[in-house]
Protein backbone atom coordinates (compact mmCIF):
# COMPACT_ATOMS: atom_id res chain seq x y z
CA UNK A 1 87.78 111.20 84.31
CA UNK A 2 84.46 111.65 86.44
CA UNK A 3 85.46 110.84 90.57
CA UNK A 4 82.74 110.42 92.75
CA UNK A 5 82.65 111.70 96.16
CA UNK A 6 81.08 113.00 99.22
CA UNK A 7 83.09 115.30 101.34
CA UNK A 8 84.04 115.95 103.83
CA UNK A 9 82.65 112.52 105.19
CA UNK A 10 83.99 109.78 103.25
CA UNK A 11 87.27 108.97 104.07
CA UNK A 12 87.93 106.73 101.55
CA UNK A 13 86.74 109.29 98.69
CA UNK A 14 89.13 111.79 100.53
CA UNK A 15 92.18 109.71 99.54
CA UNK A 16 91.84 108.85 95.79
CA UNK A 17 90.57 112.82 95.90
CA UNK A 18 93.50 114.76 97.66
CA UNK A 19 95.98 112.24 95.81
CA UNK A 20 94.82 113.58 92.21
CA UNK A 21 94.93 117.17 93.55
CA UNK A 22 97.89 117.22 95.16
CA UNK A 23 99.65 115.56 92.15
CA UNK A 24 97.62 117.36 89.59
CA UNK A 25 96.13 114.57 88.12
CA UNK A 26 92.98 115.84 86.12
CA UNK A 27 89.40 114.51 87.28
CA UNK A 28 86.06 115.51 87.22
CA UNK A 29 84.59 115.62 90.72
CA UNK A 30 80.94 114.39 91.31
CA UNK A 31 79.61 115.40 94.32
CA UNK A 32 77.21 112.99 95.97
CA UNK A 33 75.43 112.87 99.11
CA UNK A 34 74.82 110.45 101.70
CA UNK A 35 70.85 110.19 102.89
CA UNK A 36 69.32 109.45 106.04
CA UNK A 37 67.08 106.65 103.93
CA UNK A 38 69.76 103.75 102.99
CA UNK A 39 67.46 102.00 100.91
CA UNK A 40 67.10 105.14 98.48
CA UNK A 41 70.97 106.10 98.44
CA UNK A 42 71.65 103.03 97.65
CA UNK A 43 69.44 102.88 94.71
CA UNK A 44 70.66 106.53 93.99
CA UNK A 45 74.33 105.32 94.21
CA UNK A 46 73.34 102.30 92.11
CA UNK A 47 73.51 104.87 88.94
CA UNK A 48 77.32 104.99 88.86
CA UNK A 49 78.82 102.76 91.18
CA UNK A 50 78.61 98.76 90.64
CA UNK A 51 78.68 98.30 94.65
CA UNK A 52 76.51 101.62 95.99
CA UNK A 53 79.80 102.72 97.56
CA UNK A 54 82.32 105.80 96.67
CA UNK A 55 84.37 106.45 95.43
CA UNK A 56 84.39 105.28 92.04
CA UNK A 57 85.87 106.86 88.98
CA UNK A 58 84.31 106.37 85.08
CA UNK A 59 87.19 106.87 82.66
CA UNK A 60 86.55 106.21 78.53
CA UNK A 61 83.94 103.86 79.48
CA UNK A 62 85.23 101.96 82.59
CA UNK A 63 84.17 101.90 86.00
CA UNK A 64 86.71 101.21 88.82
CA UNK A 65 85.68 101.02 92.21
CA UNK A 66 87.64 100.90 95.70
CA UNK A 67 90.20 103.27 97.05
CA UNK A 68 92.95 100.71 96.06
CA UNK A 69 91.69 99.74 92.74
CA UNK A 70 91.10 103.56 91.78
CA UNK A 71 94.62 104.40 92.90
CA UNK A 72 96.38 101.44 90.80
CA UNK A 73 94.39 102.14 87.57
CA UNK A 74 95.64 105.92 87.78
CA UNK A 75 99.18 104.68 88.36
CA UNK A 76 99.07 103.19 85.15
CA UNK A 77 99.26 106.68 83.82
CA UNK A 78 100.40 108.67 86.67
CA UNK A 79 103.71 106.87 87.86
CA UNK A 80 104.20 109.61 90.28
CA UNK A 81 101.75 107.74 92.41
CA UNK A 82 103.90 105.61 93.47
CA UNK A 83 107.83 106.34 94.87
CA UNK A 84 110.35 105.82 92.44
CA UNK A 85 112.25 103.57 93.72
CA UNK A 86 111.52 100.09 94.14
CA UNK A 87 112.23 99.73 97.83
CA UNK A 88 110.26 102.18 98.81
CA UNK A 89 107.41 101.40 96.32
CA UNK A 90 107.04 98.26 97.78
CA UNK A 91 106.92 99.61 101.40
CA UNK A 92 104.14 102.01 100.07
CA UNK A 93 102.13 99.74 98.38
CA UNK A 94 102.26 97.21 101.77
CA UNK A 95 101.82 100.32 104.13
CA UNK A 96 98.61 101.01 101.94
CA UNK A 97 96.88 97.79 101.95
CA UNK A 98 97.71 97.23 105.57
CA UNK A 99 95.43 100.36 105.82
CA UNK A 100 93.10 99.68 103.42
CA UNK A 101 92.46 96.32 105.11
CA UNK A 102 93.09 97.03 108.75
CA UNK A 103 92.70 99.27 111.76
CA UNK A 104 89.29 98.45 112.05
CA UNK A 105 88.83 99.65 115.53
CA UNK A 106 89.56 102.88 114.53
CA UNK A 107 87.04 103.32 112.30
CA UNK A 108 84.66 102.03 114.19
CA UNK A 109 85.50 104.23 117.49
CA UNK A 110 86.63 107.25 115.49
CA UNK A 111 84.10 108.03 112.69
CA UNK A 112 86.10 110.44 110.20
CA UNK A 113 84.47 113.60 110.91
CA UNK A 114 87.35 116.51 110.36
CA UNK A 115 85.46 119.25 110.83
CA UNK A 116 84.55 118.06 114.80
CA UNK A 117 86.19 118.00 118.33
CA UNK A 118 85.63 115.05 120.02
CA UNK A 119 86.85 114.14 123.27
CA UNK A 120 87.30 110.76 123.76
CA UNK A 121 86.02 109.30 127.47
CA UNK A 122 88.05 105.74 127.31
CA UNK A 123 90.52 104.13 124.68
CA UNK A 124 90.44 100.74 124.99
CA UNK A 125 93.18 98.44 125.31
CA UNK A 126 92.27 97.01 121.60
CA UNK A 127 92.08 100.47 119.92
CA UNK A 128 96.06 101.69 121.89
CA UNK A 129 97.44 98.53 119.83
CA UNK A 130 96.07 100.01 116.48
CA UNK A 131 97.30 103.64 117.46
CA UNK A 132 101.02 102.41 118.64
CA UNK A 133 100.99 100.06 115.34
CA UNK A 134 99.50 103.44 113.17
CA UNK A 135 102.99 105.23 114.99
CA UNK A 136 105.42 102.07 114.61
CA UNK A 137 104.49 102.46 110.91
CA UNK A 138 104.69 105.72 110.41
CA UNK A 139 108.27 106.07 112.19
CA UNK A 140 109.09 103.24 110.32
CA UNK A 141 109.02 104.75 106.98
CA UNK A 142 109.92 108.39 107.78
CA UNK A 143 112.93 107.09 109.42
CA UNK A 144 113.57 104.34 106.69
CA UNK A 145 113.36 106.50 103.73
CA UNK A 146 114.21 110.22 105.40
CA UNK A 147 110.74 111.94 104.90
CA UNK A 148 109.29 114.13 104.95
CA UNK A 149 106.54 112.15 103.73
CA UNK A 150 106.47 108.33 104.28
CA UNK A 151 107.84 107.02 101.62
CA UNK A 152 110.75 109.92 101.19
CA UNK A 153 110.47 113.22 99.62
CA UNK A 154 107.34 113.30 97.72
CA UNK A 155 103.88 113.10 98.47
CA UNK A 156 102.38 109.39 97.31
CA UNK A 157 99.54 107.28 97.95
CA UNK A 158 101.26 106.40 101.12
CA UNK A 159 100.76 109.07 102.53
CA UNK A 160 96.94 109.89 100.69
CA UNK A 161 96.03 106.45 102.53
CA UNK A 162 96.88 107.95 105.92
CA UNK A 163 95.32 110.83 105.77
CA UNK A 164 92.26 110.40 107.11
CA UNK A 165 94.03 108.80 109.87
CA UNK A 166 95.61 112.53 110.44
CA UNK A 167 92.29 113.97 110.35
CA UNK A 168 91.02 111.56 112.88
CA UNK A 169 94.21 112.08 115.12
CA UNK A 170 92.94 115.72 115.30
CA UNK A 171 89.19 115.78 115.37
CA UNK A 172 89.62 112.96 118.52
CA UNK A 173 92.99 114.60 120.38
CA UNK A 174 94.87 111.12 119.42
CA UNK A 175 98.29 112.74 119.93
CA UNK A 176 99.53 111.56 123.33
CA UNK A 177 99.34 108.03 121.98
CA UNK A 178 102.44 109.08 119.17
CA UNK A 179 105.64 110.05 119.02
CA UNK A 180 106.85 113.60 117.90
CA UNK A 181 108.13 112.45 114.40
CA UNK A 182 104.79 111.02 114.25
CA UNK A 183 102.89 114.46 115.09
CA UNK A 184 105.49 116.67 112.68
CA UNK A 185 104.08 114.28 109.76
CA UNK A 186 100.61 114.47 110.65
CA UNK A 187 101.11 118.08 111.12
CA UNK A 188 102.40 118.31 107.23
CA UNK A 189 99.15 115.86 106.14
CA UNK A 190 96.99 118.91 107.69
CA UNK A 191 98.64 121.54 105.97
CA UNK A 192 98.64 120.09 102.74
CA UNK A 193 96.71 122.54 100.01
CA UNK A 194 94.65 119.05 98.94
CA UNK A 195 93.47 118.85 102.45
CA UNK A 196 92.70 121.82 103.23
CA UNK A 197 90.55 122.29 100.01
CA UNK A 198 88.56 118.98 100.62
CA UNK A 199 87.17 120.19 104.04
CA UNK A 200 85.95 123.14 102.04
CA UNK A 201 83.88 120.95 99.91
CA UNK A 202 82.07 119.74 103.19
């Protein structure tokens, strides 16, 4: 399986990434980089990926594109991707596209960029309701299912989905705006081996 990627800036590309290494799943990783001329990346990206975004994995043949849609092929093989039991599977899986689709203000404002300190002059009133939503969830599921990751005991793609948010929580000193079992879990995102490693590859 051939993943592409370019670290440490796309987010996206970070999740399907640090979910395969931090569950051992085998890949390939393509490196590619961004360019300052749009018109020639995308032509560039064009090569490999059907929409001139990453990531996008080629496995025996296919070509599967978006974070979700990358994550859900690989589940096919990799249950582990997913929390055992159903309860919480289903909590994962609507935690993820909640994040896949939403907490667009955040992106906007807070451009992943992990390897930066950024301070912040104003949050808006719009961005605070994404950020106490980001720590509703998060309590929610550490409380609902015991941690220490979201979802319960192991690492999923849960918690791969919300760690860029970690990252951005960090590079823009976010943590006034959630609560302490909210920092101890974004405290474990950073430390995990798969994170680490990927700002290396910046």
């Amino acid at each position: 399986m051939q993943l592409y990627i370019n670290p440490p800036k796309s987010s996206w590309s970070l999740r399907v990434w640090a979910l395969c290494r931090q569950l051992n799943i085998p890949i390939e990783t393509k490196i590619v980089r961004y360019l300052a001329d749009k018109d020639a990346q995308r032509q560039q990206f064009l090569v490999f990926s059907p929409t001139a975004k990453i990531p996008v994995l080629h496995h025996e043949g296919r070509t599967i594109w978006d974070s979700l849609a990358i994550v859900e092929y690989l589940a096919e093989d990799f249950p582990a991707i997913w929390p055992q039991d159903k309860t919480a599977r289903a909590w994962a899986r609507s935690a993820c596209a909640e994040m896949h689709a939403g907490f667009a203000l955040l992106r906007e404002i807070c451009d992943f960029k992990p390897l930066e300190r950024i301070q912040l002059t104003e949050i808006s009133p719009e961005l605070k309701k994404e950020l106490a939503r980001l720590d509703q969830l998060w309590q929610e599921g550490l409380s609902r299912f015991g941690g220490p990751f979201l979802a319960g005991n192991d690492f999923t793609a849960a918690d791969a989905f919300f760690l860029p948010v970690a990252g951005r929580i960090e590079t823009y000193g976010l943590e006034a705006h959630f609560s302490p079992q909210s920092l101890a879990y974004q405290q474990t995102l950073l430390a995990l081996p798969a994170y680490q490693a990927w700002l290396k590859l910046g």
